[in-house]
N, C-alpha and C. Protein backbone atom coordinates (compact mmCIF):
# COMPACT_ATOMS: atom_id res chain seq x y z
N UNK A 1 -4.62 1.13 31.32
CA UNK A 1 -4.13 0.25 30.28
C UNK A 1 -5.00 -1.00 30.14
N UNK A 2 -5.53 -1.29 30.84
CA UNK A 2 -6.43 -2.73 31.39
C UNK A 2 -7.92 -2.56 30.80
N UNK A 3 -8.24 -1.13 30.44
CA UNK A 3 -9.19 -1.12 29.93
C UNK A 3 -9.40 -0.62 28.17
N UNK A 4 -8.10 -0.61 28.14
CA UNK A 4 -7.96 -0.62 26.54
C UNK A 4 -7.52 -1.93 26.17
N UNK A 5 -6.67 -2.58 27.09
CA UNK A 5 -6.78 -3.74 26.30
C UNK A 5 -8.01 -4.46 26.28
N UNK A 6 -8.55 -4.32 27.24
CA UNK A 6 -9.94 -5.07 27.11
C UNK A 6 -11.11 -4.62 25.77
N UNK A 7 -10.85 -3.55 25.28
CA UNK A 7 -11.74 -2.87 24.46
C UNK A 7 -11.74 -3.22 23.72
N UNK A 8 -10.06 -3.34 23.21
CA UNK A 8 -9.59 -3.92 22.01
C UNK A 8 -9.69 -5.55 21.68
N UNK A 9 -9.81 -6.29 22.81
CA UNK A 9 -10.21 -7.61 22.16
C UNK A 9 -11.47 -7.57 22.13
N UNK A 10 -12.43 -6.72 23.00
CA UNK A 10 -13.80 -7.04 22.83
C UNK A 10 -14.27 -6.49 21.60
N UNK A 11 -13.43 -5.61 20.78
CA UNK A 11 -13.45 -4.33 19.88
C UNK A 11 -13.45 -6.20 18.56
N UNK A 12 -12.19 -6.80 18.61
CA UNK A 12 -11.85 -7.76 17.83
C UNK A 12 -13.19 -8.69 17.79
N UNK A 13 -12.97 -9.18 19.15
CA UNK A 13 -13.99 -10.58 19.36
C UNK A 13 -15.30 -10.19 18.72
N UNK A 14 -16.03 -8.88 18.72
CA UNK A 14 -17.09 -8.58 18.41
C UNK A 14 -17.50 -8.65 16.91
N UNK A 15 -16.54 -8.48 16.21
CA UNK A 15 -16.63 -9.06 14.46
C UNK A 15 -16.23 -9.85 14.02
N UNK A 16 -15.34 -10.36 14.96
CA UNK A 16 -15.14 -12.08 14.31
C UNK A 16 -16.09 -13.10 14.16
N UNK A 17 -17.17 -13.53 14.97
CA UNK A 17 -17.97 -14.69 14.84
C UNK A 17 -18.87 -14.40 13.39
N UNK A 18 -19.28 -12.67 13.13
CA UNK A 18 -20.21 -12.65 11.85
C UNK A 18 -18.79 -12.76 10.41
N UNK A 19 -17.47 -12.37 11.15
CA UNK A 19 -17.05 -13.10 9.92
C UNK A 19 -16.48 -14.33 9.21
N UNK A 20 -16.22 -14.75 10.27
CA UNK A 20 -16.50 -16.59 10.40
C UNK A 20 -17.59 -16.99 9.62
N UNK A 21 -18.56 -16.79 10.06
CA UNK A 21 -19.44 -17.44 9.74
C UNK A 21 -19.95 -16.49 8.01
N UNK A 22 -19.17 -15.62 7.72
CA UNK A 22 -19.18 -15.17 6.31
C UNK A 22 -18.46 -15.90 5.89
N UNK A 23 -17.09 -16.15 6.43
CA UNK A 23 -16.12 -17.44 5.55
C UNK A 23 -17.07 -18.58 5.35
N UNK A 24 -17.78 -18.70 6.48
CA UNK A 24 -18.34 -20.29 6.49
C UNK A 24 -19.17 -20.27 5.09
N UNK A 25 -20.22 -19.29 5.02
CA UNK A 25 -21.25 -20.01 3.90
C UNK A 25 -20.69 -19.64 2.45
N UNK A 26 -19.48 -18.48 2.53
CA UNK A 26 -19.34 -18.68 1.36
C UNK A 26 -17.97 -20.09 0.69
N UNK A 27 -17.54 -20.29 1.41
CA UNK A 27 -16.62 -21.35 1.43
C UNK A 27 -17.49 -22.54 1.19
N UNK A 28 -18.63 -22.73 1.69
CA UNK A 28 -19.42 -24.32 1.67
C UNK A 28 -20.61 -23.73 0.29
N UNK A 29 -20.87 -22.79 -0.19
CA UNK A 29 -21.48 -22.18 -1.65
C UNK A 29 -20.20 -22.81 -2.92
N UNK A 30 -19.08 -22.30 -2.19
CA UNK A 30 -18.35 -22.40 -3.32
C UNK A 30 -18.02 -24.33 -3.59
N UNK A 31 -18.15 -24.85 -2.49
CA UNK A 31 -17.61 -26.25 -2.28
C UNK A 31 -18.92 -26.95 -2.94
N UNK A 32 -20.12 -26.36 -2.87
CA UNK A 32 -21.28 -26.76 -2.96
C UNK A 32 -21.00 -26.79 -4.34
N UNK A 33 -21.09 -25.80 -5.29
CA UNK A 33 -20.78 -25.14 -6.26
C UNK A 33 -19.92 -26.13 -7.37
N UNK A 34 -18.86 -26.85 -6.64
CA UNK A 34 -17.89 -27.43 -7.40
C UNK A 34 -17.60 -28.75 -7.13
N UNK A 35 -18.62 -29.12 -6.39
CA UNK A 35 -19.16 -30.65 -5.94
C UNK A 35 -18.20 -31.18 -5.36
N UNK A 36 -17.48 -30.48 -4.49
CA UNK A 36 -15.91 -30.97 -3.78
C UNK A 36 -16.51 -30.91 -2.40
N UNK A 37 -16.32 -31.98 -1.87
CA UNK A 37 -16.81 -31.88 -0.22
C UNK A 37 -15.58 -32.20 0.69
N UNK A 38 -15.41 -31.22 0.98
CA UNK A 38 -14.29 -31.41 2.28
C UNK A 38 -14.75 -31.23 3.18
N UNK A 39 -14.45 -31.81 4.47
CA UNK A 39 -14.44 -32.23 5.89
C UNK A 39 -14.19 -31.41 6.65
N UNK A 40 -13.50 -30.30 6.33
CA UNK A 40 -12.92 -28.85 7.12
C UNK A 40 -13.53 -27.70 6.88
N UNK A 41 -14.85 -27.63 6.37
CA UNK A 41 -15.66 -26.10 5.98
C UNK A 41 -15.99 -26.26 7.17
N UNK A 42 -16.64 -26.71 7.91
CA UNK A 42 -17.49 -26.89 9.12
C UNK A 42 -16.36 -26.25 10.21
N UNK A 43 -15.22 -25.79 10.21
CA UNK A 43 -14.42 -25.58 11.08
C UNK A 43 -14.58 -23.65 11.40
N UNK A 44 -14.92 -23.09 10.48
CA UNK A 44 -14.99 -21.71 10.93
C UNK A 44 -16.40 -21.41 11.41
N UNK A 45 -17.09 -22.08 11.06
CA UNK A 45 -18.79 -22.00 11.82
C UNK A 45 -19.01 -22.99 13.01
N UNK A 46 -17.67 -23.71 13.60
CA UNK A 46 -18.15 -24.12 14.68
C UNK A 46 -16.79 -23.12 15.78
N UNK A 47 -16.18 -22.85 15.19
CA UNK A 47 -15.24 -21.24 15.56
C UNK A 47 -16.33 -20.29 16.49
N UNK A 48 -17.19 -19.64 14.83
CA UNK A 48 -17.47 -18.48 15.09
C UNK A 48 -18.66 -18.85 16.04
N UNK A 49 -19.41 -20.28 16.20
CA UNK A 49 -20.14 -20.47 17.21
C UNK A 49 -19.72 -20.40 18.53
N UNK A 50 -18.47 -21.23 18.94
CA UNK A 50 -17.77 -21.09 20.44
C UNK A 50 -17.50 -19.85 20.46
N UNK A 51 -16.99 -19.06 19.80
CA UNK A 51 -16.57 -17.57 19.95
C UNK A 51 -18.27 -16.81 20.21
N UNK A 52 -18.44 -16.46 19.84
CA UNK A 52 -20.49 -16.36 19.91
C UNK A 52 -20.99 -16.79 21.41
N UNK A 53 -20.69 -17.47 21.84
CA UNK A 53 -20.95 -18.35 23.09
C UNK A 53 -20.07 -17.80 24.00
N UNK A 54 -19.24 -17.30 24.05
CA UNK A 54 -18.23 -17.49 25.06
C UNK A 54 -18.63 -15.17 25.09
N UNK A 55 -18.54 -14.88 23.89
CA UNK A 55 -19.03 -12.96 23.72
C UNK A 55 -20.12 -13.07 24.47
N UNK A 56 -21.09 -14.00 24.22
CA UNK A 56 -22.30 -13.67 24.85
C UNK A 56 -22.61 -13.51 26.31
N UNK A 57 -21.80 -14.25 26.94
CA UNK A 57 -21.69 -14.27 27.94
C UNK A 57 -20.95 -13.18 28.77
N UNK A 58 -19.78 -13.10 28.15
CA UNK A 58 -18.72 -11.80 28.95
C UNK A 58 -19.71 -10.64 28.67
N UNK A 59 -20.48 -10.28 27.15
CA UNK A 59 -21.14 -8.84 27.05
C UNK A 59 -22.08 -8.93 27.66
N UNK A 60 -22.88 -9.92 28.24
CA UNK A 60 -24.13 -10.10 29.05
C UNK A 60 -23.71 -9.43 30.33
N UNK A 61 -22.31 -10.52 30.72
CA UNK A 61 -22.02 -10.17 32.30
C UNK A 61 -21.76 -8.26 32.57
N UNK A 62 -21.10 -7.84 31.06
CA UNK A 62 -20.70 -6.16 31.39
C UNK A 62 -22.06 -5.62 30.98
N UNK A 63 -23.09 -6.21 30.44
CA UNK A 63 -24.34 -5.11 30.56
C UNK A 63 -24.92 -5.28 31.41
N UNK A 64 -24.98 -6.66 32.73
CA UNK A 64 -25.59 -6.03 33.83
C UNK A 64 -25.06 -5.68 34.71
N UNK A 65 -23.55 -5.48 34.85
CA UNK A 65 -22.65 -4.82 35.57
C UNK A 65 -22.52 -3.43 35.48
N UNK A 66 -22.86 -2.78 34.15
CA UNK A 66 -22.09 -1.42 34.09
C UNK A 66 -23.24 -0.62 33.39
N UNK A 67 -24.16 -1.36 33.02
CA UNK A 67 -25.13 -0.34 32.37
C UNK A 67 -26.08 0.36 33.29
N UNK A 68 -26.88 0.95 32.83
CA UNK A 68 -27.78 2.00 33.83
C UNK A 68 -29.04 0.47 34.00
N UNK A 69 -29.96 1.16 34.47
CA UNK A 69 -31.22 0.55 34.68
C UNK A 69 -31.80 0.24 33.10
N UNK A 70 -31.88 1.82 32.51
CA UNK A 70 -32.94 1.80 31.73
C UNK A 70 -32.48 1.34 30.58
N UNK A 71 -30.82 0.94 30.15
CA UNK A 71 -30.55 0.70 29.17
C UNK A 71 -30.11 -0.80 29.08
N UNK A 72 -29.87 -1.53 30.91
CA UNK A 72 -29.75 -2.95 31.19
C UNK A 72 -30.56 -4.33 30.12
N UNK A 73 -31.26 -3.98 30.48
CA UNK A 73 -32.55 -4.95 30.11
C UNK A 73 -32.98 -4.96 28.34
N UNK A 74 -32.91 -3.84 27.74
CA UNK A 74 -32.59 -3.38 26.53
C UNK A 74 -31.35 -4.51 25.82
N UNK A 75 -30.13 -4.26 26.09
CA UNK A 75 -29.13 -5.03 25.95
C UNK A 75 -28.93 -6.34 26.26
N UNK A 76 -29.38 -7.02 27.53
CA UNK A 76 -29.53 -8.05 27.25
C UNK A 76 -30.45 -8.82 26.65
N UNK A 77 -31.82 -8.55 26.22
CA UNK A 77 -32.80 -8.70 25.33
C UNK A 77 -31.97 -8.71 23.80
N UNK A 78 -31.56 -7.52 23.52
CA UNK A 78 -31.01 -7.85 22.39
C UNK A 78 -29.89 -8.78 21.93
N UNK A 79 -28.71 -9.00 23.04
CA UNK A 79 -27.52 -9.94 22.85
C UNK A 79 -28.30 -11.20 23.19
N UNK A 80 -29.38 -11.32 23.34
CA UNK A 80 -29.82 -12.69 23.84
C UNK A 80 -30.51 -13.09 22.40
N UNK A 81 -31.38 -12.19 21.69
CA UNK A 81 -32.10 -12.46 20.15
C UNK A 81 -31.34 -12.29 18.97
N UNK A 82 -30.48 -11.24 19.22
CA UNK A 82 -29.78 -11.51 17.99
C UNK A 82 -28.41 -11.30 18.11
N UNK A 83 -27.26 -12.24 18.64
CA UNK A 83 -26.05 -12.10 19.08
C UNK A 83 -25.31 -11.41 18.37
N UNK A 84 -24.92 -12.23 17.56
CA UNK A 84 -23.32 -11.76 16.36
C UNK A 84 -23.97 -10.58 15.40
N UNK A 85 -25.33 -10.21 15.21
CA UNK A 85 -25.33 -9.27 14.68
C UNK A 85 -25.35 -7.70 15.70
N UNK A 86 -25.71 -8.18 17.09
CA UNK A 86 -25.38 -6.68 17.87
C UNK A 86 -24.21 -6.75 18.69
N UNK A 87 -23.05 -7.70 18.75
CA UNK A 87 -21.90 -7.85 19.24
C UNK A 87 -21.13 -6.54 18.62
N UNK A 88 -21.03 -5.90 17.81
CA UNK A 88 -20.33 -4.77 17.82
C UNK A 88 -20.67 -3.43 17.90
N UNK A 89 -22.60 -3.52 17.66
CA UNK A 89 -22.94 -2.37 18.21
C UNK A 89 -23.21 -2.38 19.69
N UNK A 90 -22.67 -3.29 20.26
CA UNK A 90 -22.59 -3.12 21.96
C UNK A 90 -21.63 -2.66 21.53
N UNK A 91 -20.38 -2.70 21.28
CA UNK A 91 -19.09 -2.51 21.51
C UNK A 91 -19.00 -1.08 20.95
N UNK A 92 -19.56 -0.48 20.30
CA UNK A 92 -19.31 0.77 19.22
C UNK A 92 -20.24 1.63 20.77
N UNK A 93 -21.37 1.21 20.95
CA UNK A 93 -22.45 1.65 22.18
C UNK A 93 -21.98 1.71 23.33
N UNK A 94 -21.17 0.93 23.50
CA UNK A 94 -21.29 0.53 25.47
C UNK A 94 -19.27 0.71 25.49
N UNK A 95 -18.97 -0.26 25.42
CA UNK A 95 -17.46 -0.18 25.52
C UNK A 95 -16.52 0.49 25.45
N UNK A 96 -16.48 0.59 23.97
CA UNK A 96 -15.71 1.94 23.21
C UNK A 96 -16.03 3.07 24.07
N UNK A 97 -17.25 3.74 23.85
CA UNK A 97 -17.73 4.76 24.71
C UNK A 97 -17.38 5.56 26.21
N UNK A 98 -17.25 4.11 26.81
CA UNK A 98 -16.93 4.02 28.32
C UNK A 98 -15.33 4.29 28.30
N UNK A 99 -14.51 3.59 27.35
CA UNK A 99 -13.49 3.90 27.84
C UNK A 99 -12.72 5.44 26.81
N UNK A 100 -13.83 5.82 26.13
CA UNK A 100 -13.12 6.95 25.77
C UNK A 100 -13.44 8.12 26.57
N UNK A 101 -14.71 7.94 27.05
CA UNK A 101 -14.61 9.03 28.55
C UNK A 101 -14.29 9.21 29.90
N UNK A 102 -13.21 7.99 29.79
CA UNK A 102 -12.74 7.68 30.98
C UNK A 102 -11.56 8.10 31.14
N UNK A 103 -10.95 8.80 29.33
CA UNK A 103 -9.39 9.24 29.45
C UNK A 103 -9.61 10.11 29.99
């Protein structure tokens, strides 16, 4: 049970920061757009940043915990260059995977 729930928030956490930060620019386009500046756009892109920060770290710690050799170093190279865009193909790759052959 412990490892589905875990899947499932990492399953969550893993598309939230790129869609945060989709709220973000189109929310500050549209604000831009209509010359209205509010004080609270900045709130889902500093979200999807702590969230980003905090994934990077837990998916770092399970790819050098659980991955092989040859696919270790691979993964963290990539969650290190381009985060929020491979945060769910770890998760679709590595996670998901693991715990569906574990039923």
């Amino acid at each position: 049970m412990k490892n589905i729930a875990e899947s499932t928030w990492y399953g969550i956490g893993s598309f939230l920061p790129g869609i945060l930060f989709l709220v973000t620019v189109v929310v500050t386009c549209v604000l831009l757009h209509e010359d209205a500046m509010m004080p609270l756009y900045g709130i889902p892109l500093a979200a999807a940043a702590l969230l980003a920060v905090v994934l990077f770290i837990t998916m770092s710690m399970d790819a050098e915990r659980l991955s092989d050799s040859r696919t270790r170093y691979v993964w963290m190279l990539l969650l290190w260059m381009a985060n929020i865009l491979v945060f769910p193909f770890y998760w679709f790759a590595c996670i998901k995977n693991r715990n569906s052959q574990s039923k």
